[in-house]
N, C-alpha and C. Protein backbone atom coordinates (compact mmCIF):
# COMPACT_ATOMS: atom_id res chain seq x y z
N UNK A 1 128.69 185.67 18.18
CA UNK A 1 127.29 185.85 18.60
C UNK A 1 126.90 187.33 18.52
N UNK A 2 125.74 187.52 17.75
CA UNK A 2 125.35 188.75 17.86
C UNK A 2 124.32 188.96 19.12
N UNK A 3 124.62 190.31 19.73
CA UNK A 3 123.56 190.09 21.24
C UNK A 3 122.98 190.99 21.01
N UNK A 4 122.84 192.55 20.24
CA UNK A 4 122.23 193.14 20.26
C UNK A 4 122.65 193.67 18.48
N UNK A 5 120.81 194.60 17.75
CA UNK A 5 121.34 195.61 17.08
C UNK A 5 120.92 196.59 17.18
N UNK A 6 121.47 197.79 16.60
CA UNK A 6 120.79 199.12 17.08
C UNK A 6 121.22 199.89 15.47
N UNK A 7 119.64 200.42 14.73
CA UNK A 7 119.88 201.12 14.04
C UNK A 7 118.29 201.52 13.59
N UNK A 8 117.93 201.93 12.71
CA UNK A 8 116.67 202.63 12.22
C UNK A 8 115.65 201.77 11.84
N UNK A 9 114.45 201.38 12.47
CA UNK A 9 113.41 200.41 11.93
C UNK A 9 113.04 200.67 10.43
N UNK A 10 113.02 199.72 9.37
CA UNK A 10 112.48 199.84 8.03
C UNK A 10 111.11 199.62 8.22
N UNK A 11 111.39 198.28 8.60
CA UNK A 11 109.68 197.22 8.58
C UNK A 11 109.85 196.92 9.59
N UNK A 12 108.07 196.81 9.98
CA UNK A 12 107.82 196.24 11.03
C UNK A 12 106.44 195.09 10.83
N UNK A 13 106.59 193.86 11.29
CA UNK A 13 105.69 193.05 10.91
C UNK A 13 104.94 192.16 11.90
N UNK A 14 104.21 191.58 12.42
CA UNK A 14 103.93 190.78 13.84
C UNK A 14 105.04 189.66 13.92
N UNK A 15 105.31 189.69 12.71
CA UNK A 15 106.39 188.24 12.61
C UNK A 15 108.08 188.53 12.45
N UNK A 16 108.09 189.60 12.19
CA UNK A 16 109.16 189.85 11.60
C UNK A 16 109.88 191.70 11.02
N UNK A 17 110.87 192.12 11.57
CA UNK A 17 111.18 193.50 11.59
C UNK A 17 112.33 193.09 10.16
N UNK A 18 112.42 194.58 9.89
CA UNK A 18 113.84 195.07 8.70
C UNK A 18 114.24 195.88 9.49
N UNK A 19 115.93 195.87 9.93
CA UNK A 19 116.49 197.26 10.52
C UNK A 19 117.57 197.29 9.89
N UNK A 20 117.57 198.62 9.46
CA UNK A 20 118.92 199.15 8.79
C UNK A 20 120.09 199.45 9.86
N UNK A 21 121.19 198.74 9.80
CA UNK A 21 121.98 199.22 10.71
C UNK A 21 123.30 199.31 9.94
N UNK A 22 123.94 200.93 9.48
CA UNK A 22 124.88 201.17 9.08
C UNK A 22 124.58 201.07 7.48
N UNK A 23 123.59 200.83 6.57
CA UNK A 23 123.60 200.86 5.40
C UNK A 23 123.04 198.74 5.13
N UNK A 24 123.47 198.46 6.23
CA UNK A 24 122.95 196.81 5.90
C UNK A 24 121.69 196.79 6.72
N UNK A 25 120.49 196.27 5.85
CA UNK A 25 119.40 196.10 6.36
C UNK A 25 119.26 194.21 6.70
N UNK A 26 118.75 194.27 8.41
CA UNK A 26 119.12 192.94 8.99
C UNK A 26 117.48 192.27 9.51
N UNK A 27 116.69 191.29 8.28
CA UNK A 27 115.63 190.49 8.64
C UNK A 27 115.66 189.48 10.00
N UNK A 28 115.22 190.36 10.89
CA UNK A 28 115.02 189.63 12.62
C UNK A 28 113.40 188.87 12.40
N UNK A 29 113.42 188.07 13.40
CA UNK A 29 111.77 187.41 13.60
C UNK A 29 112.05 188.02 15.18
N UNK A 30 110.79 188.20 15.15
CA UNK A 30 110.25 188.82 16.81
C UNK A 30 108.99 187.94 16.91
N UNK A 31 108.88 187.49 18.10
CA UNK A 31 106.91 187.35 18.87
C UNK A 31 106.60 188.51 19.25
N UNK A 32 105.05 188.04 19.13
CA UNK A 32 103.98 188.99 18.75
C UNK A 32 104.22 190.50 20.30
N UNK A 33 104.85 189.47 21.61
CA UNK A 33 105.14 190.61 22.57
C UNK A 33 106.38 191.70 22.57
N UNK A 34 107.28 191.52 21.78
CA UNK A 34 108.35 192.54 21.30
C UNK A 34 107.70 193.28 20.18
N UNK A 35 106.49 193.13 19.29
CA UNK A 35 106.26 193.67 18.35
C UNK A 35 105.08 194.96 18.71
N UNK A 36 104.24 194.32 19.81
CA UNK A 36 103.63 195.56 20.47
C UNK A 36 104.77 196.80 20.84
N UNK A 37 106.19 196.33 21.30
CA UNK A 37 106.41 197.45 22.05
C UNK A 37 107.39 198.54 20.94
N UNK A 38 107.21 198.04 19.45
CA UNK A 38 108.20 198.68 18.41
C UNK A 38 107.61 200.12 18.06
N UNK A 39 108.54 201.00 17.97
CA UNK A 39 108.75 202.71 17.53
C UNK A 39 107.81 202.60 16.07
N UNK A 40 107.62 203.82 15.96
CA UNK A 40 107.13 204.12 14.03
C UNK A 40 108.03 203.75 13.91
N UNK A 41 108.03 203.25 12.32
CA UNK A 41 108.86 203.38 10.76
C UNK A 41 109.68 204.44 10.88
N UNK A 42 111.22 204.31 10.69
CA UNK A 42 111.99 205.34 10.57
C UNK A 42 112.56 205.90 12.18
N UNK A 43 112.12 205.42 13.12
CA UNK A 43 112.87 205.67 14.24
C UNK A 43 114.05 205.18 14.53
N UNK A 44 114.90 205.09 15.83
CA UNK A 44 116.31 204.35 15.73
C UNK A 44 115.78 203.60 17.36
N UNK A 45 116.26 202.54 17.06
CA UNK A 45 115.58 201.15 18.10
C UNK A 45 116.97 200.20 17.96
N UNK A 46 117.07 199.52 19.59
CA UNK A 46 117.44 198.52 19.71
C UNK A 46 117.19 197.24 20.04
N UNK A 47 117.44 196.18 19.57
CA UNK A 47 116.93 195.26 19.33
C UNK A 47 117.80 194.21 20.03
N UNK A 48 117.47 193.81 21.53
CA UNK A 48 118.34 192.14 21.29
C UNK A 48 117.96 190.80 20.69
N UNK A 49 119.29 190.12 20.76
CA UNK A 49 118.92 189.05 19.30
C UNK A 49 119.56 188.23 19.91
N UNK A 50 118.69 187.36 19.42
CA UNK A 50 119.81 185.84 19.13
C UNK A 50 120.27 185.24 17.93
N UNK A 51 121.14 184.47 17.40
CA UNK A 51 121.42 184.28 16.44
C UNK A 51 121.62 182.68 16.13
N UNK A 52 121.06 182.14 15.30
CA UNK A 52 120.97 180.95 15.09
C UNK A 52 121.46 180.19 13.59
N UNK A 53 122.91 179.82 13.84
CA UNK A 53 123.36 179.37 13.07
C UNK A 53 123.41 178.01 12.22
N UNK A 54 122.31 177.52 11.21
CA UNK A 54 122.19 176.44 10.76
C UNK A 54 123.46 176.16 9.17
N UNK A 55 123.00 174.67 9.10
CA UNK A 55 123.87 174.94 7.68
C UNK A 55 123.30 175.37 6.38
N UNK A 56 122.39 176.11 6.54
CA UNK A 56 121.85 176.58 5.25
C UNK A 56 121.64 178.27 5.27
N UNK A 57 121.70 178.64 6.63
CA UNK A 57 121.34 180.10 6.96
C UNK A 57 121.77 180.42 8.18
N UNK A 58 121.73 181.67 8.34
CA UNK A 58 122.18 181.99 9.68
C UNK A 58 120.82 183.21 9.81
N UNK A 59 120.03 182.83 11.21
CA UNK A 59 118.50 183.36 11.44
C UNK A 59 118.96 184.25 12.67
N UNK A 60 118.21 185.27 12.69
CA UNK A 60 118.63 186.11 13.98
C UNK A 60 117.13 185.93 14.16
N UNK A 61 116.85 186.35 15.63
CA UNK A 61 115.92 187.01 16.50
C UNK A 61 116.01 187.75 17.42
N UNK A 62 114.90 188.70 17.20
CA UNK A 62 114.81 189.57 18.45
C UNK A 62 113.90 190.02 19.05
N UNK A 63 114.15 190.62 20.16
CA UNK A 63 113.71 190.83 21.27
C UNK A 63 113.65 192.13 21.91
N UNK A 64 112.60 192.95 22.66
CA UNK A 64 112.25 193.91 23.10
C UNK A 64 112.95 193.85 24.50
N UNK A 65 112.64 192.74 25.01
CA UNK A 65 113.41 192.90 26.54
C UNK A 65 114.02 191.89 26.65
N UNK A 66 114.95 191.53 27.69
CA UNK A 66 115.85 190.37 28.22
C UNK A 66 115.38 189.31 28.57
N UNK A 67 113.87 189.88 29.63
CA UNK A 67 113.06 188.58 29.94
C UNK A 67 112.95 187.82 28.91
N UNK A 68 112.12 188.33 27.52
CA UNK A 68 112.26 187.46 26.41
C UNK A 68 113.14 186.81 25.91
N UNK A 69 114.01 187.46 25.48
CA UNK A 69 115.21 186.58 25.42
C UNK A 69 115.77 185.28 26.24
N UNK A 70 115.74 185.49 27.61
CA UNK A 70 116.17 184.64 28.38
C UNK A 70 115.26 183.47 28.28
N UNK A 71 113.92 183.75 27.85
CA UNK A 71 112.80 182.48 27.99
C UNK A 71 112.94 181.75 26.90
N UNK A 72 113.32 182.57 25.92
CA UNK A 72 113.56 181.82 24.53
C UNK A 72 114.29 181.25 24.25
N UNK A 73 115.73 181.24 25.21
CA UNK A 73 116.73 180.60 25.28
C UNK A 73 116.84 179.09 25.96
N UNK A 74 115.42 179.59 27.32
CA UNK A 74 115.53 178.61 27.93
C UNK A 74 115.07 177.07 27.26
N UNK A 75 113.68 178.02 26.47
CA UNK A 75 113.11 177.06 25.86
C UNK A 75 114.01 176.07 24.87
N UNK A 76 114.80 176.60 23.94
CA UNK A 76 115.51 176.36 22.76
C UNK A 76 116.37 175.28 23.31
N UNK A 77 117.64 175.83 24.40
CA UNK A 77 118.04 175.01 25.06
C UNK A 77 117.88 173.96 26.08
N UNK A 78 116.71 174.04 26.84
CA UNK A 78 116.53 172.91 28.17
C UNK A 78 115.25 172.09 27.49
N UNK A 79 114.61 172.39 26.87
CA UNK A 79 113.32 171.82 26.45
C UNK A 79 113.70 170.50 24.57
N UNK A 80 113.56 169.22 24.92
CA UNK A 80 113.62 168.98 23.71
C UNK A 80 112.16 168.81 23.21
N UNK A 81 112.96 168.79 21.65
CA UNK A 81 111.77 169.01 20.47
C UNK A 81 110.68 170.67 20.60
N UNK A 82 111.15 171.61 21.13
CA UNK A 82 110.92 173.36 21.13
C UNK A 82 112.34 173.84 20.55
N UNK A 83 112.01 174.09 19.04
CA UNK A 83 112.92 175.03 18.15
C UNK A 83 112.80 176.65 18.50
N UNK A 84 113.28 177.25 17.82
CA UNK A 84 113.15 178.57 17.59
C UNK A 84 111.68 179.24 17.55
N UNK A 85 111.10 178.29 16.38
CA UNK A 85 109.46 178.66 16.04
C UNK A 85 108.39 178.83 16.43
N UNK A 86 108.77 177.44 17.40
CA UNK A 86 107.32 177.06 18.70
C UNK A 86 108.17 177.98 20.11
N UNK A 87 109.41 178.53 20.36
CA UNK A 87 109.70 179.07 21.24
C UNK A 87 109.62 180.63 21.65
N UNK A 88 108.98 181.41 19.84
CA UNK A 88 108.32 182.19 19.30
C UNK A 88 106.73 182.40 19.65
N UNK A 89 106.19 181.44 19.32
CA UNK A 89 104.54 180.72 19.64
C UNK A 89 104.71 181.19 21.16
N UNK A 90 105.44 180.71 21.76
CA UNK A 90 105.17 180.87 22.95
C UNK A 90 105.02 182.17 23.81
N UNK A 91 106.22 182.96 23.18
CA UNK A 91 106.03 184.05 23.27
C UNK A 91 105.38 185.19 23.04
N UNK A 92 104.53 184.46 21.71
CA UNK A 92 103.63 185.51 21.17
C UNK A 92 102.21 185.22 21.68
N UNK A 93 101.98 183.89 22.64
CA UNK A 93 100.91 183.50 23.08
C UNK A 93 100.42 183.99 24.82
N UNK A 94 101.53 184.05 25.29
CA UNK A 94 102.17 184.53 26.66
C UNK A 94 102.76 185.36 27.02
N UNK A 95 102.42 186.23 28.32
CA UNK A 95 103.43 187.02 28.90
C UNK A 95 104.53 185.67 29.14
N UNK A 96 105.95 186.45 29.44
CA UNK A 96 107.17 185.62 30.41
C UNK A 96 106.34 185.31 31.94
N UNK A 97 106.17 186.38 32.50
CA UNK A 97 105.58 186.42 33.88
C UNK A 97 104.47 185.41 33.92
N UNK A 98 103.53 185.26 33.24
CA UNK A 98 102.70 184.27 33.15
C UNK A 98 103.16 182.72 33.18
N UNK A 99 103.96 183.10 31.79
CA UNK A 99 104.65 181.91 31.55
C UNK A 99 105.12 181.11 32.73
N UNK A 100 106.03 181.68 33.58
CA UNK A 100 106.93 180.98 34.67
C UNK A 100 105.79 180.88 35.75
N UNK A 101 104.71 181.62 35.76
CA UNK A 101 103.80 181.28 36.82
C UNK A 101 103.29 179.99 36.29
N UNK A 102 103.11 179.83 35.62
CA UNK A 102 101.95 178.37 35.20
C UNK A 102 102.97 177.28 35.54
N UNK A 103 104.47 177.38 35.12
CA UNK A 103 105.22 176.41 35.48
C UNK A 103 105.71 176.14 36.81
N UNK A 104 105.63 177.08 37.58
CA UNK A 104 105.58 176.65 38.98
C UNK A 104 104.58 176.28 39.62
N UNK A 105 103.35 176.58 39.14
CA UNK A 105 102.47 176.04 39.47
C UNK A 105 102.11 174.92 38.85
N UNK A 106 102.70 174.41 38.17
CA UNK A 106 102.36 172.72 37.06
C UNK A 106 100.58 173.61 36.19
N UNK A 107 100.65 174.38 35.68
CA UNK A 107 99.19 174.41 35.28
C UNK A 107 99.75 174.23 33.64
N UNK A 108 99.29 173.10 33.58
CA UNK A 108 99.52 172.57 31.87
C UNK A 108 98.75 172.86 31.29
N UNK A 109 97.25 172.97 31.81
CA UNK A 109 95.96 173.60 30.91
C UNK A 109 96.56 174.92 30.36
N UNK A 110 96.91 175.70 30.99
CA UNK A 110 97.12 177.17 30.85
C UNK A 110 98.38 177.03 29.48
N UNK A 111 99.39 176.46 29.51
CA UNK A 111 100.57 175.81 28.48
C UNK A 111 100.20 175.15 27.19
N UNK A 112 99.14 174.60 27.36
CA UNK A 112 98.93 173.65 26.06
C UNK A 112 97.66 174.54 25.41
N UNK A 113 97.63 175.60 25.85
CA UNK A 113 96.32 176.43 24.85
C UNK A 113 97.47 177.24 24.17
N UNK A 114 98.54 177.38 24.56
CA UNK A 114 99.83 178.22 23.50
C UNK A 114 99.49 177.15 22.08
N UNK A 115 99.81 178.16 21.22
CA UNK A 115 99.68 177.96 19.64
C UNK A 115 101.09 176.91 19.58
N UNK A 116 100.99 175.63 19.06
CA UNK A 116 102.09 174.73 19.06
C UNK A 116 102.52 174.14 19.98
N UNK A 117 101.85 173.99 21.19
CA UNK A 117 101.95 173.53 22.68
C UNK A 117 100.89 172.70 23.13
N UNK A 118 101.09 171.29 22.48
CA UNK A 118 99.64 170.76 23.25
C UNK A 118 100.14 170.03 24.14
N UNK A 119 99.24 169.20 24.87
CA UNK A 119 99.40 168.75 26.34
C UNK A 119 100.64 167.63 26.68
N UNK A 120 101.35 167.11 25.40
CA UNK A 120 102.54 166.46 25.95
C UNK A 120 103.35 167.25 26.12
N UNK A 121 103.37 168.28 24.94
CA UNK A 121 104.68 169.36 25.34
C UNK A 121 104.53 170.08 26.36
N UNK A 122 103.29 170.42 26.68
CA UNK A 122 103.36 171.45 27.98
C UNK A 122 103.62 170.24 29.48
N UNK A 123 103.52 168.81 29.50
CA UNK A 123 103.86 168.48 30.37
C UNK A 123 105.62 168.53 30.39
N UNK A 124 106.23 167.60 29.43
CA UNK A 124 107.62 167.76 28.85
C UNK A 124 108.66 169.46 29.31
N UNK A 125 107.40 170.26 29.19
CA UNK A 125 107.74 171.83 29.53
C UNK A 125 108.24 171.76 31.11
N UNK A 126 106.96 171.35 31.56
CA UNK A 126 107.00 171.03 33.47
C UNK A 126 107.79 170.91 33.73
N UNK A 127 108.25 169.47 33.29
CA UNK A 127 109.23 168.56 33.71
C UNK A 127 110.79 169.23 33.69
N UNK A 128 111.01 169.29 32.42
CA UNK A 128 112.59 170.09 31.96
C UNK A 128 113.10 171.25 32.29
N UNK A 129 111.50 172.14 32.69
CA UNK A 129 111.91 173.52 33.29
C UNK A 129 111.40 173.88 34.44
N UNK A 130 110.83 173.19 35.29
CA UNK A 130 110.36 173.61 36.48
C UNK A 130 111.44 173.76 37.50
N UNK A 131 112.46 173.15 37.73
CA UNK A 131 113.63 173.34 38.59
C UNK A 131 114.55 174.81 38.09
N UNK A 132 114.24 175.23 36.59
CA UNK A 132 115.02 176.25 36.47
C UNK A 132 114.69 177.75 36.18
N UNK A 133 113.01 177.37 36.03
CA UNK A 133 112.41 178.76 36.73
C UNK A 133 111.86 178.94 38.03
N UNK A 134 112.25 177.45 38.73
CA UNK A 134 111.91 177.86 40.07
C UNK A 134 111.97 178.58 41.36
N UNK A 135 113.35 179.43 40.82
CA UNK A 135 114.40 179.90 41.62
C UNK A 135 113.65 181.03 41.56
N UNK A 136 113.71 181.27 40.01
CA UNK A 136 113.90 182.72 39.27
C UNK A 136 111.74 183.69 39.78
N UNK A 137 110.98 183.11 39.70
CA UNK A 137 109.88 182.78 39.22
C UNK A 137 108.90 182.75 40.75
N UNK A 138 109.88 181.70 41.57
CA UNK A 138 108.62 182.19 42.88
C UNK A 138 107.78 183.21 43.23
N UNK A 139 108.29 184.00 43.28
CA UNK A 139 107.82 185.83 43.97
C UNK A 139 106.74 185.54 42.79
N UNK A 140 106.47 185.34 41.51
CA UNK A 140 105.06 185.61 40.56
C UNK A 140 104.20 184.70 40.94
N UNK A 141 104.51 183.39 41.79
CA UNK A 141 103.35 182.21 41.70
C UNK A 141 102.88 183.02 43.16
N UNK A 142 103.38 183.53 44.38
CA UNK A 142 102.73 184.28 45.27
C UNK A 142 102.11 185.09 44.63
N UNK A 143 100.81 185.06 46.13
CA UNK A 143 100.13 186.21 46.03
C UNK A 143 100.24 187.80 45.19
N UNK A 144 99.04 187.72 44.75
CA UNK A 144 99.42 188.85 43.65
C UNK A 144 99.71 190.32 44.64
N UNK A 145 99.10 190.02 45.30
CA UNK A 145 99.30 191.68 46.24
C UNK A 145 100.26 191.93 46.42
N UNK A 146 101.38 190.59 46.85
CA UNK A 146 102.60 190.80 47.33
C UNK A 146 103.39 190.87 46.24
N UNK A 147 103.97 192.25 46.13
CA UNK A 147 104.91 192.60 45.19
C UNK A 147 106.02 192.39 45.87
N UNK A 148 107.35 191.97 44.63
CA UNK A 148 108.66 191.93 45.06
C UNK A 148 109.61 192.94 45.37
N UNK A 149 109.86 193.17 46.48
CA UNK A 149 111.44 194.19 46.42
C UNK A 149 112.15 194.58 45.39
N UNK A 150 112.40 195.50 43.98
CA UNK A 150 113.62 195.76 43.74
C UNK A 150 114.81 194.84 43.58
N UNK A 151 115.36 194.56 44.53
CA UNK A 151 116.64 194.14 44.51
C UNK A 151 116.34 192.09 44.70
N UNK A 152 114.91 192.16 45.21
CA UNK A 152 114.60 190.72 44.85
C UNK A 152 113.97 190.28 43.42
N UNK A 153 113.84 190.85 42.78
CA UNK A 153 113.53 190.76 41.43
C UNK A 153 114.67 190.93 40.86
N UNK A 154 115.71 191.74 40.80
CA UNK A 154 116.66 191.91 40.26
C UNK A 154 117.53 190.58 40.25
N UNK A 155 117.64 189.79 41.82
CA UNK A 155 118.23 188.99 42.01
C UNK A 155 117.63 187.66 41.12
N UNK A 156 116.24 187.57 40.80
CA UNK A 156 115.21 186.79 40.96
C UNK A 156 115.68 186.63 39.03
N UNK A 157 115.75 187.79 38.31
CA UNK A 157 116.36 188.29 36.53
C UNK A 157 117.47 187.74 36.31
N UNK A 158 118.65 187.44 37.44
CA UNK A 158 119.40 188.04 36.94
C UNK A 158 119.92 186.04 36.72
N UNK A 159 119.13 185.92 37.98
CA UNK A 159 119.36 184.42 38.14
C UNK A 159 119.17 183.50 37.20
N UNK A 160 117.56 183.66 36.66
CA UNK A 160 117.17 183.15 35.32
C UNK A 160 117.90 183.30 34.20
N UNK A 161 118.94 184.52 33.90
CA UNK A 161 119.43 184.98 32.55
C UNK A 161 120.97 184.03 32.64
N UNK A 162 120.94 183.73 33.60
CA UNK A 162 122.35 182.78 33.69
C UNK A 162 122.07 181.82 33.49
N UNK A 163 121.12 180.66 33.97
CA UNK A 163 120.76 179.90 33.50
C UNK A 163 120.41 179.86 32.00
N UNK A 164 119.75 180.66 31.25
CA UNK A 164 119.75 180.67 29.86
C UNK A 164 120.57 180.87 29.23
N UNK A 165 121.80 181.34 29.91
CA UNK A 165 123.13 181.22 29.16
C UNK A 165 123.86 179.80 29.46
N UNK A 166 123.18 178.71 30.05
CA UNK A 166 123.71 177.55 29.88
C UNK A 166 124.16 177.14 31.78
N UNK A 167 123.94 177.96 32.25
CA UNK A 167 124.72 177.65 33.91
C UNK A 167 123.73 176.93 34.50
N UNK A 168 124.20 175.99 35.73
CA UNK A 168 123.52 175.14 36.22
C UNK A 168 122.57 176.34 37.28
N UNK A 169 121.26 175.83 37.60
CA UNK A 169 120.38 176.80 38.94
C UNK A 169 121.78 176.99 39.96
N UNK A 170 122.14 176.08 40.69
CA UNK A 170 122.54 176.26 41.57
C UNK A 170 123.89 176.99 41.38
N UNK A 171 124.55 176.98 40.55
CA UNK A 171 126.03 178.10 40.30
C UNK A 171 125.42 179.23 40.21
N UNK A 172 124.55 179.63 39.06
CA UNK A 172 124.19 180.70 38.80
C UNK A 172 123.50 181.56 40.64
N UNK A 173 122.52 181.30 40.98
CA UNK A 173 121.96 181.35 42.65
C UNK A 173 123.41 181.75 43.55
N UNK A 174 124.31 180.87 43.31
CA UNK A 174 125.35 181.27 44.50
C UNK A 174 126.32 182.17 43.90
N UNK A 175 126.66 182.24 42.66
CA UNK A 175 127.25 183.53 41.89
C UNK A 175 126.51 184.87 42.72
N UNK A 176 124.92 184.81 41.80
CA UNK A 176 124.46 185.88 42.15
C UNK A 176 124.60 186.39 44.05
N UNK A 177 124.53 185.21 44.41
CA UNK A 177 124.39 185.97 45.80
C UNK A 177 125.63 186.22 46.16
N UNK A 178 126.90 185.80 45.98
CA UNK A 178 128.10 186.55 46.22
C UNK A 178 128.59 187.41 45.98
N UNK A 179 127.64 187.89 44.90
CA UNK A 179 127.66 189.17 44.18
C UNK A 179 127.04 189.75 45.26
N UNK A 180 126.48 190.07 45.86
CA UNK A 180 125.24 190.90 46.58
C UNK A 180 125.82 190.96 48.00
N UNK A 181 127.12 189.70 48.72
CA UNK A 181 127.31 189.52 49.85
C UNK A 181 128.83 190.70 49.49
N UNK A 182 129.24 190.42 48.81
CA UNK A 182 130.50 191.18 48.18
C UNK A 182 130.37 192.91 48.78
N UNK A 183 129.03 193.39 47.90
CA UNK A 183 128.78 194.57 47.60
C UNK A 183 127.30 195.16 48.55
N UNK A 184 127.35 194.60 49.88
CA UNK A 184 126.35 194.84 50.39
C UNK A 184 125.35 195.95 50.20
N UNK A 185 125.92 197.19 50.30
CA UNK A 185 125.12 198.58 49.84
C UNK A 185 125.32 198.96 48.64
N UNK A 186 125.29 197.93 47.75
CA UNK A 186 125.04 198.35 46.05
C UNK A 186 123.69 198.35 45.80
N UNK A 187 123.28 199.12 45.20
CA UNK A 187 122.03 199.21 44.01
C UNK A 187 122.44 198.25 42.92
N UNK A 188 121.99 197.08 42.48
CA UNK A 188 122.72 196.56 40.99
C UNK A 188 120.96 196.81 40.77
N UNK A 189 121.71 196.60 39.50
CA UNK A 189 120.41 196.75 38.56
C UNK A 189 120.79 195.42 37.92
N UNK A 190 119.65 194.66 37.21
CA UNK A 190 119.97 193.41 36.73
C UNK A 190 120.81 193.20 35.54
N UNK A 191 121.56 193.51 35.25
CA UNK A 191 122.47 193.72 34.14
C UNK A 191 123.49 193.87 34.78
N UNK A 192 123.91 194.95 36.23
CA UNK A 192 124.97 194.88 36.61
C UNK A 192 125.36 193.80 38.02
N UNK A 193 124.68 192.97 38.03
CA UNK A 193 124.46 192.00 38.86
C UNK A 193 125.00 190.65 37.96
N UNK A 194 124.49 190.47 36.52
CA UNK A 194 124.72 189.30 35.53
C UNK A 194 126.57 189.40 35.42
N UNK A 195 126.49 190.69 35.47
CA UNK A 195 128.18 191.21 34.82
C UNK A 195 129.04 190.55 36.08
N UNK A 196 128.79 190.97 37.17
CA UNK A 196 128.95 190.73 38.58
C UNK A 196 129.66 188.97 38.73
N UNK A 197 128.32 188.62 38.32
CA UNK A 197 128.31 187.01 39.04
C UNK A 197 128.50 186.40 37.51
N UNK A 198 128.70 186.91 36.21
CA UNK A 198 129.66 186.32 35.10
C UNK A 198 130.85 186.32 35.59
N UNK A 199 131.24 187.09 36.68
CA UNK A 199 132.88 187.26 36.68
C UNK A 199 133.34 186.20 37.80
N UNK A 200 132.54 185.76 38.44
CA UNK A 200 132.95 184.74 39.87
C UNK A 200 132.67 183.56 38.45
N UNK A 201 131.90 183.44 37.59
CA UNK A 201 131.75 181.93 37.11
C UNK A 201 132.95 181.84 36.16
N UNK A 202 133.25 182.69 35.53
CA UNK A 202 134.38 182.69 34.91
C UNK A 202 135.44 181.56 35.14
């Protein structure tokens, strides 16, 4: 599995980047929200990816941040009939943050105006993923004033990114928090929290 690349942007496209990394130039697809956040031509950028191995090709994608990633995963994996393409659409139609708000809130109107998302899939969406951004996702369907803590968002990231790596809500939730009961006066940052509570699921 490739998880990340890092080397010099060639092209940059709404659909699709060229990055040279090491002398091999590597065709990624990005949505349209990783493509706002890309360097000029000729800078050095990293890119996480996913990689999708069919029998005719092997497709990477990537990604500006983790949130993306993790949603794209979720989609790909927990959602049937959402490929790669429409899990793209989605991303390029939506914030993440949005995204998981509408699904905790069941707002299917808001889901089925995504490009490739009409109203069976965005119910189908509800259904398959509402228990597994529900964890992750609360703190956005509250009140907008009320911002999250730091370390409840972190917890809130780190939770969702396990689940998109295939873990059930509830392992991933009690990983993370044993991580946190472990290390009471840690700062994790959400990356060193995933590392954390990868190692209790192990």
């Amino acid at each position: 599995m490739i998880t990340f690349l890092e080397g010099v942007l060639v092209e940059s496209y709404p659909t699709h980047v060229v990055l040279n990394v090491h002398g091999v130039g590597y065709h990624i697809f990005i949505p349209l929200s990783s493509y706002d956040r890309l360097p000029p031509a000729g800078s050095s950028f990293l890119l996480l990816t996913h990689l999708q191995i069919r029998e005719d090709a092997h497709v990477l994608f990537g990604f500006a941040s983790s949130a993306e990633r993790d949603l794209f995963r979720l989609l790909i994996n927990h959602v049937s009939g959402i490929g790669p393409k429409t899990a793209l659409d989605v991303l390029s139609g939506i914030s993440v943050a949005s995204f998981k708000s509408a699904v905790v809130a069941g707002d299917t109107k808001t889901l089925s105006q995504i490009k490739g998302i009409g109203k069976k899939t965005a119910e189908r969406i509800l259904v398959e993923l509402k228990d597994k951004v529900g964890v992750a996702a609360a703190w956005e369907a509250a009140a907008t004033s009320q911002t999250p803590a730091p370390k409840d968002q972190h917890t809130n990231d780190a939770v969702l990114a396990l689940i998109a790596l295939g873990y059930k809500q509830a392992d991933a939730l009690k990983a993370v928090k044993a991580s946190l009961d472990a290390k009471p006066g840690e700062d994790f940052t959400t990356d060193a929290l995933i590392r954390e509570a990868l190692k209790r699921l192990a």
